[in-house]
N, C-alpha and C. Protein backbone atom coordinates (compact mmCIF):
# COMPACT_ATOMS: atom_id res chain seq x y z
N UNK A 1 84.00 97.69 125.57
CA UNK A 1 83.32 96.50 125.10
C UNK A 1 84.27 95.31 125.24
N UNK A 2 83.65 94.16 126.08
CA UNK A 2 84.49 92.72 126.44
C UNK A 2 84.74 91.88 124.62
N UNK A 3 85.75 91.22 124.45
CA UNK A 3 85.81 90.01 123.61
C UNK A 3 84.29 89.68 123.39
N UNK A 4 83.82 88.86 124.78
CA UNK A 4 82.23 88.05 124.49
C UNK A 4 81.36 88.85 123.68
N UNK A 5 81.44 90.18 124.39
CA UNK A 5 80.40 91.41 123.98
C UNK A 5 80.63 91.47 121.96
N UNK A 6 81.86 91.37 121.69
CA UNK A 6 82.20 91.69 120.20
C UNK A 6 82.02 90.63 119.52
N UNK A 7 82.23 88.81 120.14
CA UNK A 7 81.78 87.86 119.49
C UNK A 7 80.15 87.61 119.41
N UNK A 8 79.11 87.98 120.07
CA UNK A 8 78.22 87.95 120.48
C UNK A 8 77.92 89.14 118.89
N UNK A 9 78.52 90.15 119.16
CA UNK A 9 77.59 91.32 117.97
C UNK A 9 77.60 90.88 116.62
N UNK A 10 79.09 89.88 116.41
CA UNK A 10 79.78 89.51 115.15
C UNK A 10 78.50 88.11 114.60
N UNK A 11 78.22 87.25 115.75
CA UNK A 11 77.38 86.40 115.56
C UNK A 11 75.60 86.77 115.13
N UNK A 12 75.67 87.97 115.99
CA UNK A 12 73.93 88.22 115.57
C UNK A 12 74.46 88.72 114.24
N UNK A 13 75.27 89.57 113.87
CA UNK A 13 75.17 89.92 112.29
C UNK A 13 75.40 88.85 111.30
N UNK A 14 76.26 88.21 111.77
CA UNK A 14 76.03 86.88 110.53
C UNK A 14 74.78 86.26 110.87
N UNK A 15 73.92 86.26 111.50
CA UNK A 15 72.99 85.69 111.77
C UNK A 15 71.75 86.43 110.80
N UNK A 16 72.23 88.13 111.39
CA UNK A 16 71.15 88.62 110.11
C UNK A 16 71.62 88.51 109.03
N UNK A 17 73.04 88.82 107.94
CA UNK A 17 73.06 88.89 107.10
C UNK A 17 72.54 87.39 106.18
N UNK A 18 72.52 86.55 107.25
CA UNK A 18 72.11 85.08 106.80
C UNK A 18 70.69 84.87 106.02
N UNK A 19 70.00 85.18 107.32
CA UNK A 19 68.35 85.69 107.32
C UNK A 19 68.30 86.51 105.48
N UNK A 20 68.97 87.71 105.39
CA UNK A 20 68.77 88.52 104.32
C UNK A 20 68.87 87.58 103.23
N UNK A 21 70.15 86.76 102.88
CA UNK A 21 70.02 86.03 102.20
C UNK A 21 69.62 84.81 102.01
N UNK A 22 68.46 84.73 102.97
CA UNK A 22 67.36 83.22 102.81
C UNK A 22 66.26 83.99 101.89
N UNK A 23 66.15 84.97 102.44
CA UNK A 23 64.66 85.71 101.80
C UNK A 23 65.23 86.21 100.41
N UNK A 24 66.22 87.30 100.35
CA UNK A 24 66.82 86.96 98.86
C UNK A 24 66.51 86.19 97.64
N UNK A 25 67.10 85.30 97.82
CA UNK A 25 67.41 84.28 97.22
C UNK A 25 66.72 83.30 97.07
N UNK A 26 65.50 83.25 98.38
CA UNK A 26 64.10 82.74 98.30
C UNK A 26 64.38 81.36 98.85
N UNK A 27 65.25 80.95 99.60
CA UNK A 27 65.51 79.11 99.62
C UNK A 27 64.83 79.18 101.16
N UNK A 28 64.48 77.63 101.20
CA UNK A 28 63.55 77.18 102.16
C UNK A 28 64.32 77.06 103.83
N UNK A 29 65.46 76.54 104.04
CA UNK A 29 65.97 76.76 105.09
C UNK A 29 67.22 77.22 105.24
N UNK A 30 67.71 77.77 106.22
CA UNK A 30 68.57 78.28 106.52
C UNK A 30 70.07 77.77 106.04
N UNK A 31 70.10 76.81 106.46
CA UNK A 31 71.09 76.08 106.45
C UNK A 31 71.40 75.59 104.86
N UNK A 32 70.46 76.11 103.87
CA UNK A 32 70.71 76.30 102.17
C UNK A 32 71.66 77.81 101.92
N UNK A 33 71.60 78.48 103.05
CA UNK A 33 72.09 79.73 102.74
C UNK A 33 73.91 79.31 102.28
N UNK A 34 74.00 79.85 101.09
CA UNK A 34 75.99 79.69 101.06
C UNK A 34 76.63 80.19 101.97
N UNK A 35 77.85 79.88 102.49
CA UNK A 35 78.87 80.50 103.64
C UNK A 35 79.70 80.76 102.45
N UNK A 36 81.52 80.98 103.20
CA UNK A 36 82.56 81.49 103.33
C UNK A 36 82.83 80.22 103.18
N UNK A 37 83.48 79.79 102.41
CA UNK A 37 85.00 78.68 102.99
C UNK A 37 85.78 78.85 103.49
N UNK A 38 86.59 79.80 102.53
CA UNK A 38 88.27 79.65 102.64
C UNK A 38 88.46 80.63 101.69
N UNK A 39 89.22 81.70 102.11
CA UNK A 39 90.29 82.49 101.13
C UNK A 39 91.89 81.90 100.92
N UNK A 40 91.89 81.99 99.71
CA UNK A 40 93.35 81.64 99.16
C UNK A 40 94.05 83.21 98.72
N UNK A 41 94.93 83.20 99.41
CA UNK A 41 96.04 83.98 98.60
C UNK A 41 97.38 83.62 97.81
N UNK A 42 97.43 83.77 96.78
CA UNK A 42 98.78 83.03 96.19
C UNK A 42 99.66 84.17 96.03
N UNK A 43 100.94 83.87 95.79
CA UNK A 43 101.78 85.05 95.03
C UNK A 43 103.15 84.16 94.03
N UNK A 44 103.24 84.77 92.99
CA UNK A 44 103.87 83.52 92.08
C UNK A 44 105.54 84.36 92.30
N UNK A 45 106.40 83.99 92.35
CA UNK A 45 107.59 84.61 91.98
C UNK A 45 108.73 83.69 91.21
N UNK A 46 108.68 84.66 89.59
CA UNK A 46 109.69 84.04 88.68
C UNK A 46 111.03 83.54 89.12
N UNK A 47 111.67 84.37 89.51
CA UNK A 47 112.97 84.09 90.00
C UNK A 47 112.85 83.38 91.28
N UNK A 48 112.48 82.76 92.02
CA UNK A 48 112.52 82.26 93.54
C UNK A 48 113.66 81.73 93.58
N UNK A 49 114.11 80.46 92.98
CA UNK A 49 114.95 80.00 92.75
C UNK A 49 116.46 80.54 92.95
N UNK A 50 116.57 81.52 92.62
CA UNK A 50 117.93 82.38 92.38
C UNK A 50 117.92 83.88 93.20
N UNK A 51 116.62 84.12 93.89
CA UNK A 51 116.68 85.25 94.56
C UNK A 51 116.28 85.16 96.06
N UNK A 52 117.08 84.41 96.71
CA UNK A 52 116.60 83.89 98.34
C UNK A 52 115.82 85.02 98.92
N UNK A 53 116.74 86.11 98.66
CA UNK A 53 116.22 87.93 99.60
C UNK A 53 114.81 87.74 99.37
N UNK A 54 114.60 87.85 98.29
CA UNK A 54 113.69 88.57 97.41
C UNK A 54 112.39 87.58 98.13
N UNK A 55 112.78 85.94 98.13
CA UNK A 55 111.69 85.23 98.74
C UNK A 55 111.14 85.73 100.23
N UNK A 56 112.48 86.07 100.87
CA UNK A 56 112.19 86.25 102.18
C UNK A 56 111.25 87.49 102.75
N UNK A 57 111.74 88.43 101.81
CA UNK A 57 110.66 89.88 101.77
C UNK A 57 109.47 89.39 101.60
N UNK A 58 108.90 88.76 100.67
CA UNK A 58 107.49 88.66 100.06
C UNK A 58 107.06 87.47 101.44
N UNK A 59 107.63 86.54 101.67
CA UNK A 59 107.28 86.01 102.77
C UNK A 59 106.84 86.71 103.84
N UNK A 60 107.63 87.72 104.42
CA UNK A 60 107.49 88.60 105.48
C UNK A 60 106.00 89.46 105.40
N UNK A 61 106.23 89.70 103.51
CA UNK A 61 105.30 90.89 103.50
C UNK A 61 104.24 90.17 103.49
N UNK A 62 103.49 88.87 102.91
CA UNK A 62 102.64 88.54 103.21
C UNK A 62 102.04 87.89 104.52
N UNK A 63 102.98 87.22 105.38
CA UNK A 63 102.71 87.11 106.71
C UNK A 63 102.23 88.32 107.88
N UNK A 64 102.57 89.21 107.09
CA UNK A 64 102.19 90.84 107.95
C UNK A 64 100.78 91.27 107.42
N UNK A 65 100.48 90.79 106.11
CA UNK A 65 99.22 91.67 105.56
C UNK A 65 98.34 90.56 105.83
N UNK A 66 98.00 89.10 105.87
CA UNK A 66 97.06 87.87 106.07
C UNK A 66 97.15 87.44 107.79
N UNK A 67 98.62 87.81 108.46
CA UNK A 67 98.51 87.49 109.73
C UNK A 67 98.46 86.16 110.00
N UNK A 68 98.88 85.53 108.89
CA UNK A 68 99.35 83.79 108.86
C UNK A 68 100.18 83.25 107.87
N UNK A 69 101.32 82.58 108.64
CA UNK A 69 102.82 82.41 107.99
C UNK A 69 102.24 81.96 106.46
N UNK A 70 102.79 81.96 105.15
CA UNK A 70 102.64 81.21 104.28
C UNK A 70 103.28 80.45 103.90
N UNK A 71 103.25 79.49 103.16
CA UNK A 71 103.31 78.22 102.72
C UNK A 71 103.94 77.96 101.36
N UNK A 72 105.04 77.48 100.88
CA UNK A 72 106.18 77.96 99.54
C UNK A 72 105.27 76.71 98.80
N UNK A 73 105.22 77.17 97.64
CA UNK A 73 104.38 76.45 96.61
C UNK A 73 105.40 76.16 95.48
N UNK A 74 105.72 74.91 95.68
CA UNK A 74 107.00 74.06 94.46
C UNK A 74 106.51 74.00 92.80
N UNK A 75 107.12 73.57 91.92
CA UNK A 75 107.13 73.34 90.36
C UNK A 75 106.90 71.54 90.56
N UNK A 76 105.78 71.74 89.96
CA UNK A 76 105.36 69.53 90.02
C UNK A 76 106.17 68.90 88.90
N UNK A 77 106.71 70.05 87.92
CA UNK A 77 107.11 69.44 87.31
C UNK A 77 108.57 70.53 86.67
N UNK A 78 109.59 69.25 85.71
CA UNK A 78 110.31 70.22 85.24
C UNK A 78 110.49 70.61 84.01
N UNK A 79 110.34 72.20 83.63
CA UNK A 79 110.59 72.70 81.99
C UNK A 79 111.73 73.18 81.86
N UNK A 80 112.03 72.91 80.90
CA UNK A 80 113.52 72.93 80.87
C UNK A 80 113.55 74.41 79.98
N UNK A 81 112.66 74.73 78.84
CA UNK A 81 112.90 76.38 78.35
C UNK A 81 112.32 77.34 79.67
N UNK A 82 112.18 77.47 80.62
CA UNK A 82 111.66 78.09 81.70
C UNK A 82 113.18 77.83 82.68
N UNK A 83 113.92 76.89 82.82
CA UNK A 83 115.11 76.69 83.53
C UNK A 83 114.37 76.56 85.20
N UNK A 84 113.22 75.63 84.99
CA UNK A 84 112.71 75.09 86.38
C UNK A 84 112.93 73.88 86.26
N UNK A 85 113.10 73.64 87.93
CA UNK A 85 113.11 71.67 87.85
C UNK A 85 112.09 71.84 88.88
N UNK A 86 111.63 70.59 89.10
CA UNK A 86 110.90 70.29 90.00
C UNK A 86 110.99 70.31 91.21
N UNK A 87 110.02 70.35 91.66
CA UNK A 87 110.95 71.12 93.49
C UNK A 87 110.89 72.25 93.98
N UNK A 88 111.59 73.11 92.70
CA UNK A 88 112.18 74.76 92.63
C UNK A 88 110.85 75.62 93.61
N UNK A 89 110.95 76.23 94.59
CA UNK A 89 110.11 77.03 95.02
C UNK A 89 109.44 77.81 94.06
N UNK A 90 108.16 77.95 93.77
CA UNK A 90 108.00 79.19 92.70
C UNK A 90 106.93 80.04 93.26
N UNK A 91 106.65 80.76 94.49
CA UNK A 91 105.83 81.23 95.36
C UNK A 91 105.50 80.79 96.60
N UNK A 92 104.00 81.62 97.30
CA UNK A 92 103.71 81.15 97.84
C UNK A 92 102.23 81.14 98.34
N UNK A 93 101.51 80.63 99.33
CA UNK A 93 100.18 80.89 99.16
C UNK A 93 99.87 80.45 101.18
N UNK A 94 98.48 81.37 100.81
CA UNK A 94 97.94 81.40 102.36
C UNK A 94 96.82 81.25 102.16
N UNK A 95 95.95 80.25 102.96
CA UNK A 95 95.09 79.83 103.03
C UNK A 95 94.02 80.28 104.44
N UNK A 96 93.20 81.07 104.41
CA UNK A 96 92.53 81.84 105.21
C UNK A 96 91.22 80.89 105.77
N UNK A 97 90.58 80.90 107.14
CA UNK A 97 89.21 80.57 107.22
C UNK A 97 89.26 81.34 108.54
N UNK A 98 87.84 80.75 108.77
CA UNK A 98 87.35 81.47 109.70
C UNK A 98 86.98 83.28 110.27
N UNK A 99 87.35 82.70 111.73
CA UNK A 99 88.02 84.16 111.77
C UNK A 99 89.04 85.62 110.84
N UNK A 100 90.29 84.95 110.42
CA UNK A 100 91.33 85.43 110.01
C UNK A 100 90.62 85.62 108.48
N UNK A 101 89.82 84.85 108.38
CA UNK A 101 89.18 85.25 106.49
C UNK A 101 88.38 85.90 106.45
N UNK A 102 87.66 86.08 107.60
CA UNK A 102 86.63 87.53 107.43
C UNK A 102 87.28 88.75 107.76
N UNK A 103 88.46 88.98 108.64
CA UNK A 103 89.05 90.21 108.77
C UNK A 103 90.01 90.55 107.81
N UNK A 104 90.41 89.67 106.89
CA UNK A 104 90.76 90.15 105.71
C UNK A 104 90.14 89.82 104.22
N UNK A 105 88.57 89.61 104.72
CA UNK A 105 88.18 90.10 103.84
C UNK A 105 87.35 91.25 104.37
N UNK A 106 87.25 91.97 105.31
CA UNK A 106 86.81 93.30 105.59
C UNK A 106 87.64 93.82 105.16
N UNK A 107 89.12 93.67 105.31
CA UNK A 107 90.05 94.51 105.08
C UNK A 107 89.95 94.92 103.50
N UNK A 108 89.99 93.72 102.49
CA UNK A 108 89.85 93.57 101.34
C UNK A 108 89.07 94.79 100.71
N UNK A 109 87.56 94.70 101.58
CA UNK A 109 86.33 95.33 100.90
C UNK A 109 86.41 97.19 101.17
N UNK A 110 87.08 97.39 102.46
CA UNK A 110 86.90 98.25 103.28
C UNK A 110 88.16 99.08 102.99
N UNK A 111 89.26 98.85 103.02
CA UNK A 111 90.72 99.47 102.95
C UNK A 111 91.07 99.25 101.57
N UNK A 112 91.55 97.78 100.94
CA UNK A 112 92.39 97.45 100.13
C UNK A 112 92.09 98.41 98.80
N UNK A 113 90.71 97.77 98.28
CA UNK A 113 89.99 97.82 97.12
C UNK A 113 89.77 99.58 97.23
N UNK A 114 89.36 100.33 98.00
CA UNK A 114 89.18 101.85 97.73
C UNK A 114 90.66 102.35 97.67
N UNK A 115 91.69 101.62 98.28
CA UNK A 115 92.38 102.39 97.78
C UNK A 115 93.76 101.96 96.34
N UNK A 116 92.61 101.34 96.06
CA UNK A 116 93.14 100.77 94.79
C UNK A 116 93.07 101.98 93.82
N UNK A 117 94.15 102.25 92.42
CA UNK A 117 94.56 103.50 91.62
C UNK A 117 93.35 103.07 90.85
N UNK A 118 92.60 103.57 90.29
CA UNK A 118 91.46 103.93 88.83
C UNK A 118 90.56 102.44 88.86
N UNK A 119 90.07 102.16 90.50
CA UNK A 119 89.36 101.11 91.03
C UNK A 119 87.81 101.50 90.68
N UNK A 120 87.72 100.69 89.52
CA UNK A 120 86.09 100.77 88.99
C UNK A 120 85.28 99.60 89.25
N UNK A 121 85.49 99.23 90.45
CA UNK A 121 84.61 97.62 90.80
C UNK A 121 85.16 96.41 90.18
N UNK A 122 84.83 95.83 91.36
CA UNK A 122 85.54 94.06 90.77
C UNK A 122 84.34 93.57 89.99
N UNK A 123 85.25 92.74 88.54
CA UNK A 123 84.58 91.94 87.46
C UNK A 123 83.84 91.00 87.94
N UNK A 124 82.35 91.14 87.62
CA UNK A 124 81.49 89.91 88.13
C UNK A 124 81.23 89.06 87.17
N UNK A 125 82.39 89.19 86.40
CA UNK A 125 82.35 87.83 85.67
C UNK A 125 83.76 86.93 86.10
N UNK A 126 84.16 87.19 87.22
CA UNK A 126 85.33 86.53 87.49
C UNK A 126 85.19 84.97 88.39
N UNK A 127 83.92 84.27 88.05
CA UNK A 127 83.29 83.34 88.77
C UNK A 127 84.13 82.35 87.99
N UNK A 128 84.10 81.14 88.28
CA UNK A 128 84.72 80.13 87.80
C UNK A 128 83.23 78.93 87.54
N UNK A 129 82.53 79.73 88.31
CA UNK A 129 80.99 78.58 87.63
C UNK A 129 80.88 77.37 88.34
N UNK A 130 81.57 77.68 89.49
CA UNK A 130 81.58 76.62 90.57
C UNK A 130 81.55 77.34 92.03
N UNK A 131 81.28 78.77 91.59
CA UNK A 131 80.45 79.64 93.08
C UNK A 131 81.88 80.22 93.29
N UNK A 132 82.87 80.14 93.29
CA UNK A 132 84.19 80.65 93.82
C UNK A 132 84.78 81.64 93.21
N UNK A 133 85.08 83.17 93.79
CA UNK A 133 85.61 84.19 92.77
C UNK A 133 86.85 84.22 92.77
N UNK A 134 87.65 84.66 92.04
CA UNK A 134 88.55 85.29 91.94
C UNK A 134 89.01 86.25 91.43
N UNK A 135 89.89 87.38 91.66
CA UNK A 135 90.41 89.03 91.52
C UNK A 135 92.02 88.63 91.51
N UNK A 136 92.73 89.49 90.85
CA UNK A 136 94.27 89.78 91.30
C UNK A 136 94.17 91.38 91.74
N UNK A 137 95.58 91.85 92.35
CA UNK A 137 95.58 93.18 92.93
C UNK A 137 97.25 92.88 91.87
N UNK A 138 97.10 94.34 91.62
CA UNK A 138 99.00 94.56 91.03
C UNK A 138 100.23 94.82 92.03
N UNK A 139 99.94 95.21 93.03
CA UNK A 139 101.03 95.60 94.10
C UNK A 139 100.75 95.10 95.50
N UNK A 140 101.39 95.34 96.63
CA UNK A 140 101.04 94.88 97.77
C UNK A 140 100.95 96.25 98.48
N UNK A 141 101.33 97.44 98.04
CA UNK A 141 101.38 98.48 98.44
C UNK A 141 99.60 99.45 98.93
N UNK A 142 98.93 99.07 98.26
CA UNK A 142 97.76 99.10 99.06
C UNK A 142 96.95 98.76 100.13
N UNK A 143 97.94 97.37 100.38
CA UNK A 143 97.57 97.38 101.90
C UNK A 143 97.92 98.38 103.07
N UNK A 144 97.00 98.62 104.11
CA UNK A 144 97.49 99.40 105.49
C UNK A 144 98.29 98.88 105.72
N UNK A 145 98.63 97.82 105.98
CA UNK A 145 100.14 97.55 106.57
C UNK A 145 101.45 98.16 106.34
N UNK A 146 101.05 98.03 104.91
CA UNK A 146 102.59 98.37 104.14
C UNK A 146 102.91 99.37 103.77
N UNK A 147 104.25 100.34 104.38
CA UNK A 147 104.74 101.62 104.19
C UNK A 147 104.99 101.66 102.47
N UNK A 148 104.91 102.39 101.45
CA UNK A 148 105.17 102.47 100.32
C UNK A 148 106.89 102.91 100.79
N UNK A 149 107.25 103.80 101.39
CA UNK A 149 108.68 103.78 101.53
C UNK A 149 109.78 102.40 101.73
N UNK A 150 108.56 101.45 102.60
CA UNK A 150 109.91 100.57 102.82
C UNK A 150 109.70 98.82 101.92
N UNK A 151 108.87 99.46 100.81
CA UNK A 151 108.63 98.39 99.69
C UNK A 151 109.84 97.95 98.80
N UNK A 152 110.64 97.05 98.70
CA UNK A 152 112.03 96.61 98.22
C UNK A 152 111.31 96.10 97.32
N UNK A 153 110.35 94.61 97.16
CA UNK A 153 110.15 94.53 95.96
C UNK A 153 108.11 94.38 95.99
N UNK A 154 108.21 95.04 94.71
CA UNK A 154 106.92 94.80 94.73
C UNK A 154 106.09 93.74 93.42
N UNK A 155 105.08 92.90 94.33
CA UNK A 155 104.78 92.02 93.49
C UNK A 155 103.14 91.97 93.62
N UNK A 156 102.40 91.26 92.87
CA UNK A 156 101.12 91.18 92.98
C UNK A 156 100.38 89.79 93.46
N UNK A 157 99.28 89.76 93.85
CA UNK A 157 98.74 88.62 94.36
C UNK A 157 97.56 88.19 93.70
N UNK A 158 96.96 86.87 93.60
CA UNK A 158 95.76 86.54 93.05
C UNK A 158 95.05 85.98 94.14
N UNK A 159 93.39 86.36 94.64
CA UNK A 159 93.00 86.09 95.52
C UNK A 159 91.87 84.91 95.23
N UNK A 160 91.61 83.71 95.92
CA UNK A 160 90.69 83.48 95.67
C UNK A 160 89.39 82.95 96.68
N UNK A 161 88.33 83.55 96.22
CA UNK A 161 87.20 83.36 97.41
C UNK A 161 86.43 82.34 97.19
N UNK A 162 86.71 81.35 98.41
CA UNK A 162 85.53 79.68 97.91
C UNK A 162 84.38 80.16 98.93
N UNK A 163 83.26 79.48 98.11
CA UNK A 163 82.18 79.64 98.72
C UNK A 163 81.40 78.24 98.88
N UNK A 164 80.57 77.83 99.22
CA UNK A 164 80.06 76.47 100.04
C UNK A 164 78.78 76.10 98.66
N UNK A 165 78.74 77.13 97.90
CA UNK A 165 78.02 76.75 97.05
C UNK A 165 77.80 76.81 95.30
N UNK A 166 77.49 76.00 94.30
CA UNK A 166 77.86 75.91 93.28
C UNK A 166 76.99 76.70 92.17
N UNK A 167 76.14 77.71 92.43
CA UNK A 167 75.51 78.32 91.93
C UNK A 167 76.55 79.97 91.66
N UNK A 168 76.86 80.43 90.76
CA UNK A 168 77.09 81.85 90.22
C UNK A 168 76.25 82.86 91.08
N UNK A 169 75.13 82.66 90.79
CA UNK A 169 74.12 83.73 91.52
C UNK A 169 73.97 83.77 92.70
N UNK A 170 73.98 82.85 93.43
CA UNK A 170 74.13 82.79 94.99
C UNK A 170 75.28 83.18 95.85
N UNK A 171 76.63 82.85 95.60
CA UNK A 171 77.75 83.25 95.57
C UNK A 171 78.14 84.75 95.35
N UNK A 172 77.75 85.25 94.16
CA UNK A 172 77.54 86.76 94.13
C UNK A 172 76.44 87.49 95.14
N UNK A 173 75.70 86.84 95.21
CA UNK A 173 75.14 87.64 96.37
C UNK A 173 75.24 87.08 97.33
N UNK A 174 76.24 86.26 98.14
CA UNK A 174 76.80 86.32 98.86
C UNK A 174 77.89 87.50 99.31
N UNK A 175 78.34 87.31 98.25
CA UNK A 175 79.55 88.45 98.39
C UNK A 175 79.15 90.10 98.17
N UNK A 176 78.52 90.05 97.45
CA UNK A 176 77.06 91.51 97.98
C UNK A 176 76.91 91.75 99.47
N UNK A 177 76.59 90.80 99.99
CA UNK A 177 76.02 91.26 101.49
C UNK A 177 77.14 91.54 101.92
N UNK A 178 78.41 90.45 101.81
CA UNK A 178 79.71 91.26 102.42
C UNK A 178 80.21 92.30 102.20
N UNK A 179 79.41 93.28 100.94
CA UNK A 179 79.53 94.52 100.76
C UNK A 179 80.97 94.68 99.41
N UNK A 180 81.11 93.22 98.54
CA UNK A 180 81.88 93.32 97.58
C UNK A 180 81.19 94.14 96.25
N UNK A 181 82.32 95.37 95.73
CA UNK A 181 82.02 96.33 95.22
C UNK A 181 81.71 95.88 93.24
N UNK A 182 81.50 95.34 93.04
CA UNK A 182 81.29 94.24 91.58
C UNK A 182 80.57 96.00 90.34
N UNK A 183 81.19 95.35 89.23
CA UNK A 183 81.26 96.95 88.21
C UNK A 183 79.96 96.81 88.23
């Protein structure tokens, strides 16, 4: 099977899963149907500041599991009982669309989440009431990518899924059709 042949199959299915959720959801044209925005991945790390290694691993490791460099996310401001100033690196975050956000969110639905430890469905109350979900995972070690042997440090991520529209209910069943597993 050619590239064209696989963009071509990828397009009629968003095309049907589109369709499913016009009739769904009952709205009059197509183009009411919610999309995908943008996936955010963040990852916070306490120490950044004082542990260069430690940044550079989690950098690596998330550029290997999203497949797009990330982006060091600073302190706007400075607290002084926390021993941050402003500036101080304190993570980092990747910002997904398109293409690269639907194959990891297949990955998400398909790999990550089943093989998550005592995984009883993601909270469908994790809406923010502005259509956009969000989940954290505790380790990075559930991804395929990542050997559990050659994990130095392990940290967790908070994901978040924007959607094009401001309704709770629409949004969730959006993420239904993408086959998100909700308790």
């Amino acid at each position: 099977m050619t590239a064209s042949q696989v963009n071509v199959e990828k397009k009629e299915l968003l095309i049907e899963r589109r369709k499913k959720l016009l009739d769904r959801l009952e709205l009059d044209n197509i183009n009411a149907v919610p999309r995908l925005e943008k996936i955010v991945v963040n990852v916070g790390v306490g120490d950044a500041s004082e542990n260069v290694n430690k940044m550079d691993e989690i950098e690596e490791t998330l550029t290997l599991i999203t497949g797009q460099r990330p982006q060091i996310t600073r302190a706007r401001k400075s607290v002084a009982n926390f021993g941050v100033r402003q500036g101080d690196p304190m993570g980092y975050k990747v910002t997904l669309r398109e293409r690269k956000m639907i194959d990891f969110l297949r990955k998400i639905v398909h790999l990550v989440l089943p093989r998550t430890k005592d995984f009883r469905g993601l909270n469908p109350g994790s809406f923010d009431g502005r259509g956009n979900y969000s989940f954290g995972l505790n380790e990075q070690g559930v991804f395929p990518e990542i050997s559990y042997e050659e994990i130095g440090t392990v940290f967790g991520m908070d994901i978040t899924i924007v959607t094009s529209t401001e309704d709770t209910e629409e949004a969730k069943a959006l993420l239904e059709e993408y086959g998100f597993p909700f308790a």
